[in-house]
Protein backbone atom coordinates (compact mmCIF):
# COMPACT_ATOMS: atom_id res chain seq x y z
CA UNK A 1 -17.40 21.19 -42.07
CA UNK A 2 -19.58 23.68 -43.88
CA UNK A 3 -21.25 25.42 -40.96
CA UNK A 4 -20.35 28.64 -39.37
CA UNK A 5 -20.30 27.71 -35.65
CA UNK A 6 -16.97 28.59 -33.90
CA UNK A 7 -15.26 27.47 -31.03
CA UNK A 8 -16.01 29.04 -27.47
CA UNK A 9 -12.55 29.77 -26.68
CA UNK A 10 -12.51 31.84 -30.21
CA UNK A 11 -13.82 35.46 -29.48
CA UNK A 12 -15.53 37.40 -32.21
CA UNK A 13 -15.20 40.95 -30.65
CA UNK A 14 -11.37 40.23 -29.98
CA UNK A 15 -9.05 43.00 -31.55
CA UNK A 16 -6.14 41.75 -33.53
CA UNK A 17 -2.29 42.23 -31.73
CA UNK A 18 -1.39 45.12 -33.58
CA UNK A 19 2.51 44.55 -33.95
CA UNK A 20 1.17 41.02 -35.08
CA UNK A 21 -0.92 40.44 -37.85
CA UNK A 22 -2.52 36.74 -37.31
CA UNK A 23 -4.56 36.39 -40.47
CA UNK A 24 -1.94 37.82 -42.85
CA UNK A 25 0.73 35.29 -41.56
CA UNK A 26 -1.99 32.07 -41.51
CA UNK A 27 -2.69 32.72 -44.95
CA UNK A 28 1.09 33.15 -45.97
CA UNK A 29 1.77 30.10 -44.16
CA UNK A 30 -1.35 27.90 -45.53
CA UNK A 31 -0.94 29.27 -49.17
CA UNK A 32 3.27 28.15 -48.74
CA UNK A 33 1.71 24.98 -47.81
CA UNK A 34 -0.17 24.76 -51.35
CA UNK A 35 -3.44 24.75 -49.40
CA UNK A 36 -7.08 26.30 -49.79
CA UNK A 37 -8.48 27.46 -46.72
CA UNK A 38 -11.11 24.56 -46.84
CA UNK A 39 -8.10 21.71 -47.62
CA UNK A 40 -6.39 23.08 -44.70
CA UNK A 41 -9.84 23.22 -42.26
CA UNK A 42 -10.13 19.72 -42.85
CA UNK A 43 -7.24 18.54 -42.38
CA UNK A 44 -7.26 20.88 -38.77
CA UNK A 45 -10.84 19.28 -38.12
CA UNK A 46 -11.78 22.81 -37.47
CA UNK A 47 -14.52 24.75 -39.74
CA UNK A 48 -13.83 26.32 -42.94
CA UNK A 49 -15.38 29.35 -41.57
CA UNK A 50 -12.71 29.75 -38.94
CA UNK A 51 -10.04 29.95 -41.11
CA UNK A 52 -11.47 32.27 -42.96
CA UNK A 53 -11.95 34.47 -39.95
CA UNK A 54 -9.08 34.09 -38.73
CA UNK A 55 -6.91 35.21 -41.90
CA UNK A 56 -9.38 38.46 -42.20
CA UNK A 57 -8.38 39.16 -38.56
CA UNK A 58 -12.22 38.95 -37.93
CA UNK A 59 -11.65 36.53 -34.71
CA UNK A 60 -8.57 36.26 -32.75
CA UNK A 61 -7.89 32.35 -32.86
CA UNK A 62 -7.35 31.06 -28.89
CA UNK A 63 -4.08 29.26 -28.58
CA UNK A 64 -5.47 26.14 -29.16
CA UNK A 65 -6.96 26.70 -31.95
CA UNK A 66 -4.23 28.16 -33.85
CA UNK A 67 -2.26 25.25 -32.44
CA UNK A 68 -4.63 22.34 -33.74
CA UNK A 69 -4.29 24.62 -37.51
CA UNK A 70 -0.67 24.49 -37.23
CA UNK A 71 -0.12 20.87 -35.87
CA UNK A 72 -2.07 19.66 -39.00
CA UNK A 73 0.43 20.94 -41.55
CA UNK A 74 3.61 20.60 -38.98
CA UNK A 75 3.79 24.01 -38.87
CA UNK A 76 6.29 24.95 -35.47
CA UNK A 77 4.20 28.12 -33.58
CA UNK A 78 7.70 29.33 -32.78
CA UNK A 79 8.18 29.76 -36.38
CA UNK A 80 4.66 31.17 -36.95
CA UNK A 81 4.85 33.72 -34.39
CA UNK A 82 9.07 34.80 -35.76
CA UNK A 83 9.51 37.92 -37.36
CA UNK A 84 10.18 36.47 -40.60
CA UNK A 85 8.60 33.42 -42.31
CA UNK A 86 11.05 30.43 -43.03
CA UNK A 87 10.80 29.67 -46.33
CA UNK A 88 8.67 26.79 -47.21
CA UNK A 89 9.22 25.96 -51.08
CA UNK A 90 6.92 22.61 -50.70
CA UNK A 91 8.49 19.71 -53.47
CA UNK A 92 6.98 16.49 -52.40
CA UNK A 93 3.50 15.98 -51.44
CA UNK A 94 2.12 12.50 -49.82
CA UNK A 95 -1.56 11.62 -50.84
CA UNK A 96 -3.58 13.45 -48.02
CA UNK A 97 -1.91 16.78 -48.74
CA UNK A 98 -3.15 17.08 -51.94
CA UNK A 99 -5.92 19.91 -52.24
CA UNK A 100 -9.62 18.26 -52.76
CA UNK A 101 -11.22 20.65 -55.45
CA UNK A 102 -14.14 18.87 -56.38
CA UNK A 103 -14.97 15.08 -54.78
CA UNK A 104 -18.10 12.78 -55.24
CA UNK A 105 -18.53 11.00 -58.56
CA UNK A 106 -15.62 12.77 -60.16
CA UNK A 107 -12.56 13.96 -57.73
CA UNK A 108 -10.47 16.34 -58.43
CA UNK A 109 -7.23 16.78 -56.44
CA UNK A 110 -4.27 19.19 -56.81
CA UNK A 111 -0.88 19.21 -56.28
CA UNK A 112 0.44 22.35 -53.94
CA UNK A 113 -0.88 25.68 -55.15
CA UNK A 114 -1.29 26.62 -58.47
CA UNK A 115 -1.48 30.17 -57.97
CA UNK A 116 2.24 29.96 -57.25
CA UNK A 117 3.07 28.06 -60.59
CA UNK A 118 2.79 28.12 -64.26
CA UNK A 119 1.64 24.40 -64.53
CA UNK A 120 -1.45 22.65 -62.23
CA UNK A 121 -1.32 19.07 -61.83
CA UNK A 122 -4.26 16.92 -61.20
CA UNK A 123 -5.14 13.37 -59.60
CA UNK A 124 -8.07 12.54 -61.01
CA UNK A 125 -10.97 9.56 -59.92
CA UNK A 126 -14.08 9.48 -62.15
CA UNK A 127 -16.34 6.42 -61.22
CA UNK A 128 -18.44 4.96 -63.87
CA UNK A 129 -20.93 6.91 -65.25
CA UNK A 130 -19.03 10.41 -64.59
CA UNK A 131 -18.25 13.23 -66.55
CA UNK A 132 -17.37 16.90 -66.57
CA UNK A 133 -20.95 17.75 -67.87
CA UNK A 134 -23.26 17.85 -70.58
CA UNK A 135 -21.47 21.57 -71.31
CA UNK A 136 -18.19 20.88 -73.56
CA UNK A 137 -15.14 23.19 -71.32
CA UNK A 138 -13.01 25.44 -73.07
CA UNK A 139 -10.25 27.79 -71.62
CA UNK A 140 -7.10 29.60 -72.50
CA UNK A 141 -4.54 27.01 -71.71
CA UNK A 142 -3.32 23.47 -72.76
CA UNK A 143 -3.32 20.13 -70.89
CA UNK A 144 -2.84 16.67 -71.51
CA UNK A 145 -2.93 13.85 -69.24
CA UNK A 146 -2.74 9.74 -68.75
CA UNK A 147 -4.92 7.17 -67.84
CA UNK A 148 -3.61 5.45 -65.19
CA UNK A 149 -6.41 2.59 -64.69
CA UNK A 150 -10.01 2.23 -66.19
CA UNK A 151 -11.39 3.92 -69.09
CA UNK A 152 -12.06 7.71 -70.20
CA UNK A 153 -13.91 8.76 -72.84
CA UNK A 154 -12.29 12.46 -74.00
CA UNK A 155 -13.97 14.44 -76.95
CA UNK A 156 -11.93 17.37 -78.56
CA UNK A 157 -13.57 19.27 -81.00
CA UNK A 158 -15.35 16.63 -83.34
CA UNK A 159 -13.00 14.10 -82.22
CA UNK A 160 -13.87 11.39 -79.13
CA UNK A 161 -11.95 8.24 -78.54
CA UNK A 162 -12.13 5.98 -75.58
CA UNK A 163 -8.39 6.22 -74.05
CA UNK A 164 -7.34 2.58 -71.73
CA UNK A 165 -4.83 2.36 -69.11
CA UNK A 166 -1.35 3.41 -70.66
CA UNK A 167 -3.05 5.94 -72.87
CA UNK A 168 -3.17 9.53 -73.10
CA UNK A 169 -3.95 12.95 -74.50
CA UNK A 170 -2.71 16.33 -74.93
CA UNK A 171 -4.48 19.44 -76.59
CA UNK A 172 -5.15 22.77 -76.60
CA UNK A 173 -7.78 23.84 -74.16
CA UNK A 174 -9.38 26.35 -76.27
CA UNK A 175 -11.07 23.20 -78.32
CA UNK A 176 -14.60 22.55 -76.84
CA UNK A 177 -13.54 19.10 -74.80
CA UNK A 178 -15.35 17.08 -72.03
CA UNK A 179 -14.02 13.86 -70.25
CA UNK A 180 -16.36 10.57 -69.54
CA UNK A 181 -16.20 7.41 -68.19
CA UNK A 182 -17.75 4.46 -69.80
CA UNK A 183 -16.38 1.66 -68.48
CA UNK A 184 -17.48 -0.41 -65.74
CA UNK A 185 -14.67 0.95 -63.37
CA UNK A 186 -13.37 3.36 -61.25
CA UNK A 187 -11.08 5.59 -63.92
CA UNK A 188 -7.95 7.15 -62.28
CA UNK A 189 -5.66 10.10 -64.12
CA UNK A 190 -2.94 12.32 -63.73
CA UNK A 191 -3.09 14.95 -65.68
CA UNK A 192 -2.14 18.79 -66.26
CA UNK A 193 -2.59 22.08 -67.37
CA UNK A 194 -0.51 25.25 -68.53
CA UNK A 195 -1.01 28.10 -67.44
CA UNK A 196 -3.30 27.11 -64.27
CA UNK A 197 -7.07 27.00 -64.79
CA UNK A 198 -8.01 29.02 -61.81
């Protein structure tokens, strides 16, 4: 999913519909959607790099492959190619449309798109062993969160304590902090964090 490759039936030297601009409305539509462009190129099974072409009007997408893009979010192309946009205020979210922003030992996902909101809301996996790094994280915001299963080690400040299921936390961000998991388990939270940490 990380190469740069591109479809045959996508053409590089293709110039943009002028009364139609392609890119703008993809990204309109995918960032309405709550997605990045990589969330949304794997859920298309298309590259990331396409997308990103695409919405910089760099490659004029063939049919199908807009099609495939939009049939992954259930996006109509009658509605895509309409004058205006329909609005699409996203409220519920199942499990595989939440945005992957980190994944391996500790996964991050995120609910819709926090560039359009004041809070960001996290589903968060840390398998034993993982942490957010040896460098404590500080930022201008607060956040709190609760363990839903396993353990998690949090340190604020000069203060740690090993939080179990049921358990939580809730601080300002500006304190040095740094999450862990000790315990012999996956560790699984939801947490969140105002304004957005983008």
């Amino acid at each position: 999913m990380h190469g740069t490759e591109k479809p045959e039936t996508d053409n590089p030297h293709s110039e943009p519909e002028a009364a139609f601009d392609v890119g703008d409305r993809l990204r309109l539509v995918r960032q309405a959607h709550g997605l990045s462009q990589r969330a949304l190129a794997v859920k298309a099974g298309v590259t990331h790099s396409l997308v990103s072409l695409i919405e910089k009007n760099k490659v004029s997408p063939s049919v199908a492959s807009l099609k495939k893009i939009l049939e992954a979010i259930n996006y109509p192309m009658t509605d895509f190619f309409a004058l205006t946009l329909p609005p699409v205020d996203q409220i519920f979210y199942r499990a595989d449309e939440l945005t992957p922003l980190s994944t391996g030992a500790l996964t991050l996902l995120q609910v819709g798109d926090a560039k359009s909101h004041s809070v960001q809301v996290f589903h968060e996996f840390y398998e034993p062993g993982a942490d957010t790094g040896e460098t404590m994280l500080s930022h201008e915001a607060e956040e709190g969160g609760v363990v839903v299963a396993g353990e998690l080690e949090v340190t604020v400040g000069t203060q740690t304590r090993i939080l179990k299921r049921g358990d939580a936390y809730l601080f300002d961000s500006r304190l040095p902090h740094r999450y862990r998991n000790v315990g012999p388990v996956r560790c699984e939270v939801v947490s969140a964090v105002t304004p957005p940490y983008l």
